[in-house]
N, C-alpha and C. Protein backbone atom coordinates (compact mmCIF):
# COMPACT_ATOMS: atom_id res chain seq x y z
N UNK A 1 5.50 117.39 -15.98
CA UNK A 1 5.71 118.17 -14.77
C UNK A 1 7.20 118.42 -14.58
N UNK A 2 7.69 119.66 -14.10
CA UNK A 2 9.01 120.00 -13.95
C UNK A 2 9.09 119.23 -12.10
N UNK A 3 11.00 119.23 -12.43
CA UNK A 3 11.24 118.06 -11.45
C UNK A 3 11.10 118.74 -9.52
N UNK A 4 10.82 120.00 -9.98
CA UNK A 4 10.76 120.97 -8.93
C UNK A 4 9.00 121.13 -8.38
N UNK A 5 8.10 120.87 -9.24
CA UNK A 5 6.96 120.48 -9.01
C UNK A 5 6.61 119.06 -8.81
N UNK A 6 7.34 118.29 -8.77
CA UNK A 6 7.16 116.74 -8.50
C UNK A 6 8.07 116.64 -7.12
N UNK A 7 8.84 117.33 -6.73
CA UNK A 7 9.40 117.54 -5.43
C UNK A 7 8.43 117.68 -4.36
N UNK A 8 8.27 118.69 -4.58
CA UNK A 8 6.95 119.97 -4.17
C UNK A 8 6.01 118.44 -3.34
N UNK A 9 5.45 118.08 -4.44
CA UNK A 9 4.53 117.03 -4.73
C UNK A 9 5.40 116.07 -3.81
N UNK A 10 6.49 115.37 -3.54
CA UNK A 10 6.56 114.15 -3.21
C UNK A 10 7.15 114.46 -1.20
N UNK A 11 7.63 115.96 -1.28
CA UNK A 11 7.60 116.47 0.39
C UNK A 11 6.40 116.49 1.06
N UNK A 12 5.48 116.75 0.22
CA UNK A 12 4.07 116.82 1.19
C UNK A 12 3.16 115.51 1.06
N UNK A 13 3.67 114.98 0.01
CA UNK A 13 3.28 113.41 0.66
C UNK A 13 3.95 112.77 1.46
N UNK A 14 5.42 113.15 1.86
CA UNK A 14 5.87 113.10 2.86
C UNK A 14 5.68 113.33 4.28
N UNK A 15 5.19 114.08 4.45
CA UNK A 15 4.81 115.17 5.53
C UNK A 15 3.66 114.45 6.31
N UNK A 16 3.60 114.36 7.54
CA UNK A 16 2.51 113.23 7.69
C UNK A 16 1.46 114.33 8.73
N UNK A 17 1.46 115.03 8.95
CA UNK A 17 0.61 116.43 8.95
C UNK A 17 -0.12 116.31 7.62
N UNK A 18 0.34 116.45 6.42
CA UNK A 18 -0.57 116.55 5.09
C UNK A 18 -1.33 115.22 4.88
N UNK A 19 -0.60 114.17 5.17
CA UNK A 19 -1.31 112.92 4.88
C UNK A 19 -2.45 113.02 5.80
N UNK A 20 -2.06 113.26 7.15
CA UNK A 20 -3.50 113.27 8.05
C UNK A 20 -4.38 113.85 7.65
N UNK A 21 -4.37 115.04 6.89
CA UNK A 21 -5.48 116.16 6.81
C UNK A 21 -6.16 115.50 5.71
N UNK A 22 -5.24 114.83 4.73
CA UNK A 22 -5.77 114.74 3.53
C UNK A 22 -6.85 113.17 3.88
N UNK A 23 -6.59 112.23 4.54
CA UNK A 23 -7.15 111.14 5.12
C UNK A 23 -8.41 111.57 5.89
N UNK A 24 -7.64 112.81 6.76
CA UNK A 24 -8.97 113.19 7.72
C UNK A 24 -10.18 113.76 6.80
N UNK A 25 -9.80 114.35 6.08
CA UNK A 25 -10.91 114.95 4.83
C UNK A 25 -11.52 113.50 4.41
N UNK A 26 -10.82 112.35 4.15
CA UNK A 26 -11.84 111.53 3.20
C UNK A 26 -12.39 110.50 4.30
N UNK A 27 -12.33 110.59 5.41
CA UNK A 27 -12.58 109.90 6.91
C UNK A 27 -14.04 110.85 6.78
N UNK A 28 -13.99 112.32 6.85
CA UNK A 28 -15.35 112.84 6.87
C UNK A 28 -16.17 113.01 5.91
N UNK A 29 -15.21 112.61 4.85
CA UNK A 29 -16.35 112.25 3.86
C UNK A 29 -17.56 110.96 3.88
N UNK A 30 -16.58 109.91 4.64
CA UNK A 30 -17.48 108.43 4.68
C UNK A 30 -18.32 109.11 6.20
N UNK A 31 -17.76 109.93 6.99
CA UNK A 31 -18.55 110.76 8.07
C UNK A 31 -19.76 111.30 7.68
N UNK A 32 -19.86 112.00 6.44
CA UNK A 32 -20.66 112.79 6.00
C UNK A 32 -21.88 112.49 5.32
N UNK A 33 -21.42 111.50 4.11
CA UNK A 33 -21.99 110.25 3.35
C UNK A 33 -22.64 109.60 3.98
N UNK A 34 -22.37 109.20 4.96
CA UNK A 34 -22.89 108.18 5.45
C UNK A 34 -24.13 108.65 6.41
N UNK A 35 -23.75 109.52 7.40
CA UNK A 35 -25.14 110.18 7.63
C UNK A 35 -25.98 110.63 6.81
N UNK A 36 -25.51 111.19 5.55
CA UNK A 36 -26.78 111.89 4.91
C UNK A 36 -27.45 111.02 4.32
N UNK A 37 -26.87 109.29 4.15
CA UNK A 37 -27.98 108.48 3.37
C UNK A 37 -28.49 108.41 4.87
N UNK A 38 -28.26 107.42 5.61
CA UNK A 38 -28.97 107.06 6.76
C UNK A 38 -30.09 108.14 7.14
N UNK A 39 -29.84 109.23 7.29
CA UNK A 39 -30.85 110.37 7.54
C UNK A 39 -32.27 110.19 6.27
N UNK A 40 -31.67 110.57 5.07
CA UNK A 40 -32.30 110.93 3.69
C UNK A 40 -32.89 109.66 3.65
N UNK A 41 -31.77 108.79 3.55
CA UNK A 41 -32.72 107.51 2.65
C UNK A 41 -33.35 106.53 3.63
N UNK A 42 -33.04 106.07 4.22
CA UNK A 42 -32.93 105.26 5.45
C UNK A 42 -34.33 105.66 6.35
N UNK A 43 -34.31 107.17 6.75
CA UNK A 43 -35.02 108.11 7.49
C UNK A 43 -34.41 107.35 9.26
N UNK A 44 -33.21 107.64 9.54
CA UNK A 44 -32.76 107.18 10.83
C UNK A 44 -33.25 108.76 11.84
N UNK A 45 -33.85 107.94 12.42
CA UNK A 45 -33.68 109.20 13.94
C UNK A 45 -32.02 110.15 13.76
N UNK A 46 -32.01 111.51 14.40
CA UNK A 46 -30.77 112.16 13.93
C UNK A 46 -29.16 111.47 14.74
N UNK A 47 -29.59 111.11 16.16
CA UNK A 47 -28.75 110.67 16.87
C UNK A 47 -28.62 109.05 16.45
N UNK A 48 -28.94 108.32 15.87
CA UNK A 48 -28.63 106.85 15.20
C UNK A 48 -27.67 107.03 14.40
N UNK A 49 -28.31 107.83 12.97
CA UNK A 49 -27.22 107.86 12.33
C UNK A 49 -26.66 108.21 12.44
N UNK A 50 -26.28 109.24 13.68
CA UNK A 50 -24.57 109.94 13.83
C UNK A 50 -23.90 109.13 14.26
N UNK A 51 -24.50 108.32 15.07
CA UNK A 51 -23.30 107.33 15.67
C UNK A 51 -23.02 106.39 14.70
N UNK A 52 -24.05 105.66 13.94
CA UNK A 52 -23.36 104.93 12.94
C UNK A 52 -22.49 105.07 11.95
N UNK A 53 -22.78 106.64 11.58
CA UNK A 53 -21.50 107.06 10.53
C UNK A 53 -20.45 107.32 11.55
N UNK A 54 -20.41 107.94 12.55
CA UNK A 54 -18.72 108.26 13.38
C UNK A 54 -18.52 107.01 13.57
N UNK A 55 -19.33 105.58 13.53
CA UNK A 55 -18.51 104.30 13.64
C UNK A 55 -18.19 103.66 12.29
N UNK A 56 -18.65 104.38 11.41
CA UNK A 56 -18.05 103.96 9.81
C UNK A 56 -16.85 104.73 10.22
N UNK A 57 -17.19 105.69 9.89
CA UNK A 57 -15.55 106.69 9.65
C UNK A 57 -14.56 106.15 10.67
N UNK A 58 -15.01 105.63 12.03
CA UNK A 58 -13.63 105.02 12.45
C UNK A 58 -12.98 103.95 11.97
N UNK A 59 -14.00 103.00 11.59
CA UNK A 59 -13.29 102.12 11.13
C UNK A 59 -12.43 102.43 9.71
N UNK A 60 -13.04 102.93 9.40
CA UNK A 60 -12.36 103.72 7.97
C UNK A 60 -11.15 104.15 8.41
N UNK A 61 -11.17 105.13 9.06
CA UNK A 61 -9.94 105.77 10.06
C UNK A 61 -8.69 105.44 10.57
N UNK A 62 -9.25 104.14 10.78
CA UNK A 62 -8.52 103.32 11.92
C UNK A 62 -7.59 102.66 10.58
N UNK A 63 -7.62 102.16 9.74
CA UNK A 63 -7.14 101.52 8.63
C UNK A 63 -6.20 102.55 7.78
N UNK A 64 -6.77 103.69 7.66
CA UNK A 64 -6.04 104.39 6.64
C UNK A 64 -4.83 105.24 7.50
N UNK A 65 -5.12 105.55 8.90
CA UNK A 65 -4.19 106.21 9.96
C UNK A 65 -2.86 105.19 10.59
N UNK A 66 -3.39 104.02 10.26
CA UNK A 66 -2.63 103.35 10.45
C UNK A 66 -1.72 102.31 9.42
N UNK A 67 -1.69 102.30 8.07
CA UNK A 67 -1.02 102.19 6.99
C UNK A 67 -0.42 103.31 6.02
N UNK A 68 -1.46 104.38 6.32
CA UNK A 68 -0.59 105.71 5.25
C UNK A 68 -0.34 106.99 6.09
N UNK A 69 -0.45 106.80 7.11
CA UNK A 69 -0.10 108.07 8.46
C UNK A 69 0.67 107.93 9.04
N UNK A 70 0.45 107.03 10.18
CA UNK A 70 1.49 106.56 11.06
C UNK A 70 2.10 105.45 11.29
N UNK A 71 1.90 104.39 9.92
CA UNK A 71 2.86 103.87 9.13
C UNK A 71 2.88 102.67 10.29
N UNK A 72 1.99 102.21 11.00
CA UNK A 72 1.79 101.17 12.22
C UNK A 72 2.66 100.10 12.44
N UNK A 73 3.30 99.82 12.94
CA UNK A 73 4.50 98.72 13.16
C UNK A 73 3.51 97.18 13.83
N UNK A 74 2.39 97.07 14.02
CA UNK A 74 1.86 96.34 14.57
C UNK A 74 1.93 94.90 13.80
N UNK A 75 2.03 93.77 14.36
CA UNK A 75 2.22 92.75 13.53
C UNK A 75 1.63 91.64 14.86
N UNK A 76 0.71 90.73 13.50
CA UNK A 76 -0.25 89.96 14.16
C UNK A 76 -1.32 90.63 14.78
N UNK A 77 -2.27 89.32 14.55
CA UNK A 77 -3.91 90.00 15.16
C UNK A 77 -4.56 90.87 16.94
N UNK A 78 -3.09 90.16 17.76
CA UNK A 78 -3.13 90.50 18.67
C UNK A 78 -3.29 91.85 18.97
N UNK A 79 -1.63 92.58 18.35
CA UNK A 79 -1.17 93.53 18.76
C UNK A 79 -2.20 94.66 17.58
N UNK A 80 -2.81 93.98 16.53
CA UNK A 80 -3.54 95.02 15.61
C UNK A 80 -4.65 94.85 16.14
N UNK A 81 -5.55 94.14 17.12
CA UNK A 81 -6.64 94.22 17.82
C UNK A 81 -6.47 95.06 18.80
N UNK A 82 -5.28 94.83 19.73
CA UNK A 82 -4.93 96.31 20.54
C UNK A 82 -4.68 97.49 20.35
N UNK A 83 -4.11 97.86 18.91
CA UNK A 83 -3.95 98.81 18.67
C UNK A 83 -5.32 99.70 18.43
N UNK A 84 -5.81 98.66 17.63
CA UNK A 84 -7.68 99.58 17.00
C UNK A 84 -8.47 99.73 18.28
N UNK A 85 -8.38 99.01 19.20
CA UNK A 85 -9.08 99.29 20.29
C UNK A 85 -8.47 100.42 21.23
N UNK A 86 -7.52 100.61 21.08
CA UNK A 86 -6.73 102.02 21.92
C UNK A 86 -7.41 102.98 20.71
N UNK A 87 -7.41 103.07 19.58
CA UNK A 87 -7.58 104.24 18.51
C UNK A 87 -9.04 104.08 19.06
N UNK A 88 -9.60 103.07 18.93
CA UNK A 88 -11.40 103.12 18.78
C UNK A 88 -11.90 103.56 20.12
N UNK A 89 -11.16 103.35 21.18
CA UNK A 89 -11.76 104.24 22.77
C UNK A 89 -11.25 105.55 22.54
N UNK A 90 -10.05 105.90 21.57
CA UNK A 90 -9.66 107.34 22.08
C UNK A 90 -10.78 108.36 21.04
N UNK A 91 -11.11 107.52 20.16
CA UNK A 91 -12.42 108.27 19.09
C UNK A 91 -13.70 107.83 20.35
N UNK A 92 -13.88 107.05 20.79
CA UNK A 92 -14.92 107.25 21.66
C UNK A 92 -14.97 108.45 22.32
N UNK A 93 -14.74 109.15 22.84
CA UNK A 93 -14.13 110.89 23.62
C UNK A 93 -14.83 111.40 22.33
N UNK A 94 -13.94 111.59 21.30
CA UNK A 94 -14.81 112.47 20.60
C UNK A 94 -16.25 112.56 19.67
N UNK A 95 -16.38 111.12 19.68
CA UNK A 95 -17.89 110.58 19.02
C UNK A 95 -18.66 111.30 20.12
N UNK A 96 -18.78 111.40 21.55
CA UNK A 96 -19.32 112.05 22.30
C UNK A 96 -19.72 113.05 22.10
N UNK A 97 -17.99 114.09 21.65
CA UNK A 97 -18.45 115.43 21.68
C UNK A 97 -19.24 115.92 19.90
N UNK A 98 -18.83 114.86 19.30
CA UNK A 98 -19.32 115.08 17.82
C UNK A 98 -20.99 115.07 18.20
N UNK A 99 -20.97 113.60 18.75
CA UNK A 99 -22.76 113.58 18.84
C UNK A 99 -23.55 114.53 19.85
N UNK A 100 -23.02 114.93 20.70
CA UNK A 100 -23.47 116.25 21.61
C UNK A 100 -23.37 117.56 20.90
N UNK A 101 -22.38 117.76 20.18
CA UNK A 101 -22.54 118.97 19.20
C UNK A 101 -23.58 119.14 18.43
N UNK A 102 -23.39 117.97 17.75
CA UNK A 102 -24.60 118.25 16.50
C UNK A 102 -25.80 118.48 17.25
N UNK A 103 -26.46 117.55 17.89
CA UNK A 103 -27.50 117.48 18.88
C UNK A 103 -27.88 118.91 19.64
N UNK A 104 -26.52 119.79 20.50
CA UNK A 104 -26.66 120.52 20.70
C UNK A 104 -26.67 121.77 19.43
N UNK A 105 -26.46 121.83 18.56
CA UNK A 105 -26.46 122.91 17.82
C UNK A 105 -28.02 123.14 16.93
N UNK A 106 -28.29 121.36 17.12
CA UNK A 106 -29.53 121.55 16.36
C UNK A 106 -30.80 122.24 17.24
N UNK A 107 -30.29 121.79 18.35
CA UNK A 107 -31.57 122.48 19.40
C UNK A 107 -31.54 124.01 19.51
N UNK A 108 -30.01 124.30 19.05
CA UNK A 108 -29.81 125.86 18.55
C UNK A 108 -30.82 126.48 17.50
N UNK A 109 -31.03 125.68 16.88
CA UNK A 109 -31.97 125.90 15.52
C UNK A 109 -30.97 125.46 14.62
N UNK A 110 -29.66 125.43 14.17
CA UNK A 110 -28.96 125.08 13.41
C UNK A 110 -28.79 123.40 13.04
N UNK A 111 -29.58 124.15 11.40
CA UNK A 111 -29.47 122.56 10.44
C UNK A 111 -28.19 121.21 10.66
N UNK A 112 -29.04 120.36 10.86
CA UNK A 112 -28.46 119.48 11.77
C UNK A 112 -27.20 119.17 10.44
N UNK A 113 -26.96 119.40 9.50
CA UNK A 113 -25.96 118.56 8.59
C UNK A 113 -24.83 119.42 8.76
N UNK A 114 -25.37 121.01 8.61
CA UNK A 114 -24.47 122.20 9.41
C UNK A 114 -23.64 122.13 10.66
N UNK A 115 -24.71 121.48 11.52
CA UNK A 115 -23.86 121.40 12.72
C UNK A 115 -22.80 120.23 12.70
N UNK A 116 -23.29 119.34 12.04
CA UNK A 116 -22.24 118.01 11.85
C UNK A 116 -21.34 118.62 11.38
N UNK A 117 -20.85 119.43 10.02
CA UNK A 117 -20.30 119.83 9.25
C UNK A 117 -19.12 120.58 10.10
N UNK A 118 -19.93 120.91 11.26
CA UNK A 118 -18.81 122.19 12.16
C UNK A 118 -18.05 121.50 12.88
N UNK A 119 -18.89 120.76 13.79
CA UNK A 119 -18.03 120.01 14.44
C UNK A 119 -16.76 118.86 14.11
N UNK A 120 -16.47 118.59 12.98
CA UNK A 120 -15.80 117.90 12.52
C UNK A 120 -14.37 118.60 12.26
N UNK A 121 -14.47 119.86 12.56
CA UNK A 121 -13.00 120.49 12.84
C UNK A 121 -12.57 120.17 14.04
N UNK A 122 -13.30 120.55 15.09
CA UNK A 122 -12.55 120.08 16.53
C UNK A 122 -12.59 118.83 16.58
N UNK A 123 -13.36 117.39 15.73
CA UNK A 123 -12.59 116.44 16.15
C UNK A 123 -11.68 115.82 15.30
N UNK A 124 -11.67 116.39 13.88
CA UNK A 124 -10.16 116.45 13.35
C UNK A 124 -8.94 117.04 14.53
N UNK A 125 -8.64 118.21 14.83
CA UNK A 125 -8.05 118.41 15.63
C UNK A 125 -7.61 117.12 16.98
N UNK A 126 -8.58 116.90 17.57
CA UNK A 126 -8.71 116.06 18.93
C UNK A 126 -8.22 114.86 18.51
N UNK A 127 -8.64 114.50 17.07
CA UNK A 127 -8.07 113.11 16.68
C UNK A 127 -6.89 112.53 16.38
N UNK A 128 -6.12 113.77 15.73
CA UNK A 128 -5.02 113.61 15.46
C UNK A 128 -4.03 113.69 16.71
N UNK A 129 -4.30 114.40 17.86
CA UNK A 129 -3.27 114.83 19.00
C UNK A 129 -3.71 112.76 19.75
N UNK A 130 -4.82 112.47 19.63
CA UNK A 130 -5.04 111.29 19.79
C UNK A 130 -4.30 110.43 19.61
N UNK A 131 -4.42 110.61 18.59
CA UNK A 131 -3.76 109.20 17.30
C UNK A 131 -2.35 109.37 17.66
N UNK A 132 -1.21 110.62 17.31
CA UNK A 132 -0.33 110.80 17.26
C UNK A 132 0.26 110.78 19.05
N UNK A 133 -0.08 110.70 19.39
CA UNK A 133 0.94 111.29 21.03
C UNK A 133 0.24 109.65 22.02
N UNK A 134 -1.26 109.27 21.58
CA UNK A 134 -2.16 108.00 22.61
C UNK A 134 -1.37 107.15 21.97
N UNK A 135 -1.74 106.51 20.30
CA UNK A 135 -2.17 105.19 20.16
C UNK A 135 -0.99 104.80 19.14
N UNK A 136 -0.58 105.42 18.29
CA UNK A 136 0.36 104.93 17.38
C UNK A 136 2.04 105.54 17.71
N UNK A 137 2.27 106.06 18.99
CA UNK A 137 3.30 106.90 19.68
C UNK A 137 4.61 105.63 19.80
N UNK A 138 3.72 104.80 19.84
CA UNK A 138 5.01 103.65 20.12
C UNK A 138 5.90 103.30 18.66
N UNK A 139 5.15 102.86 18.09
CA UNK A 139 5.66 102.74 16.85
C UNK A 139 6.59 104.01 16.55
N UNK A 140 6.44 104.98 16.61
CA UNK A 140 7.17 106.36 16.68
C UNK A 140 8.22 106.38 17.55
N UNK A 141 8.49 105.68 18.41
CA UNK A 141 9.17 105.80 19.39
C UNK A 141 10.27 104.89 19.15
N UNK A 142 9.63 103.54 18.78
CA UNK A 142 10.47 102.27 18.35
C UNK A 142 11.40 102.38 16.98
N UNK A 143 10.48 103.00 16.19
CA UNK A 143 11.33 102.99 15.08
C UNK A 143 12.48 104.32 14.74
N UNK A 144 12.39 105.10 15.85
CA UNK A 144 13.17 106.50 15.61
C UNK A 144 13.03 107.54 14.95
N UNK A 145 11.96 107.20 13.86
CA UNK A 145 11.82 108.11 12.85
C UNK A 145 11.22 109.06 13.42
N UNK A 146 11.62 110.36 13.68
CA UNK A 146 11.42 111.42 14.36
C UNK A 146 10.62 112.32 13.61
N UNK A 147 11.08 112.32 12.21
CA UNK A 147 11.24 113.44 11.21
C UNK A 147 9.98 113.56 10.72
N UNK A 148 9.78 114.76 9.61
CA UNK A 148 8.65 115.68 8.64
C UNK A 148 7.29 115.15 9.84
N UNK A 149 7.17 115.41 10.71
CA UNK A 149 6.21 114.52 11.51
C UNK A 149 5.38 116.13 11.83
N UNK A 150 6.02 117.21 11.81
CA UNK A 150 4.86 118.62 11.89
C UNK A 150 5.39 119.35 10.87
């Protein structure tokens, strides 16, 4: 690789806008996965398994947003039990609107994996203004690092 494509490459792993998206993509993947066994294999009622996968993917979430995103300053069980519990109520808000979407779209007639599928843009969106400005803001604040942050 030329050293101008490994640049390229090492700014947008920089960039913590790209890291989110790229996390948030594999957050809805264990989102996605995970309902479609529970549904398929499992045979869960539609509203069970949504909530159980939006509570996989948080926990998933909660781990990867906070070691390769926003880089968490939290130290000891205390302050990392408070922290996941500020992230895990502020995903509560949108597990709501995730599980009311789907729910509502399916009563639309629209295939319920479809409607999951949609709604997972607005709570990418919702999650990140979450994450970034609610729950991991301090650490941002404390450590100064201002920068590549949009």
């Amino acid at each position: 690789m030329s050293r101008r494509l490994i640049g390229i490459i090492t700014n947008l792993c920089g960039n913590q806008t790209i890291r989110y998206i790229f996390f948030g993509g594999c957050t809805t993947l264990v989102n996605l996965a995970s309902y479609a066994i529970l549904r398929k294999m499992v045979h869960c009622p539609i509203l069970s398994a949504n909530i159980l996968s939006i509570t996989l993917s948080i926990i998933f979430a909660y781990f990867v947003n906070a070691r390769y995103v926003f880089h968490s300053q939290a130290e000891g069980l205390k302050e990392i039990l408070k922290e996941f519990m500020s992230f895990f109520t502020a995903r509560l808000g949108t597990m709501g609107i995730e599980a009311g979407g789907v729910i509502g779209l399916a009563w639309l007639g629209m295939p319920d994996m479809l409607g999951k599928a949609v709604t997972q843009f607005l709570v990418l969106v919702l999650n990140y203004i979450f994450s970034k400005f609610l729950v991991f803001r301090k650490q941002r604040e404390h450590s100064g690092d201002m920068s590549r942050e949009i």
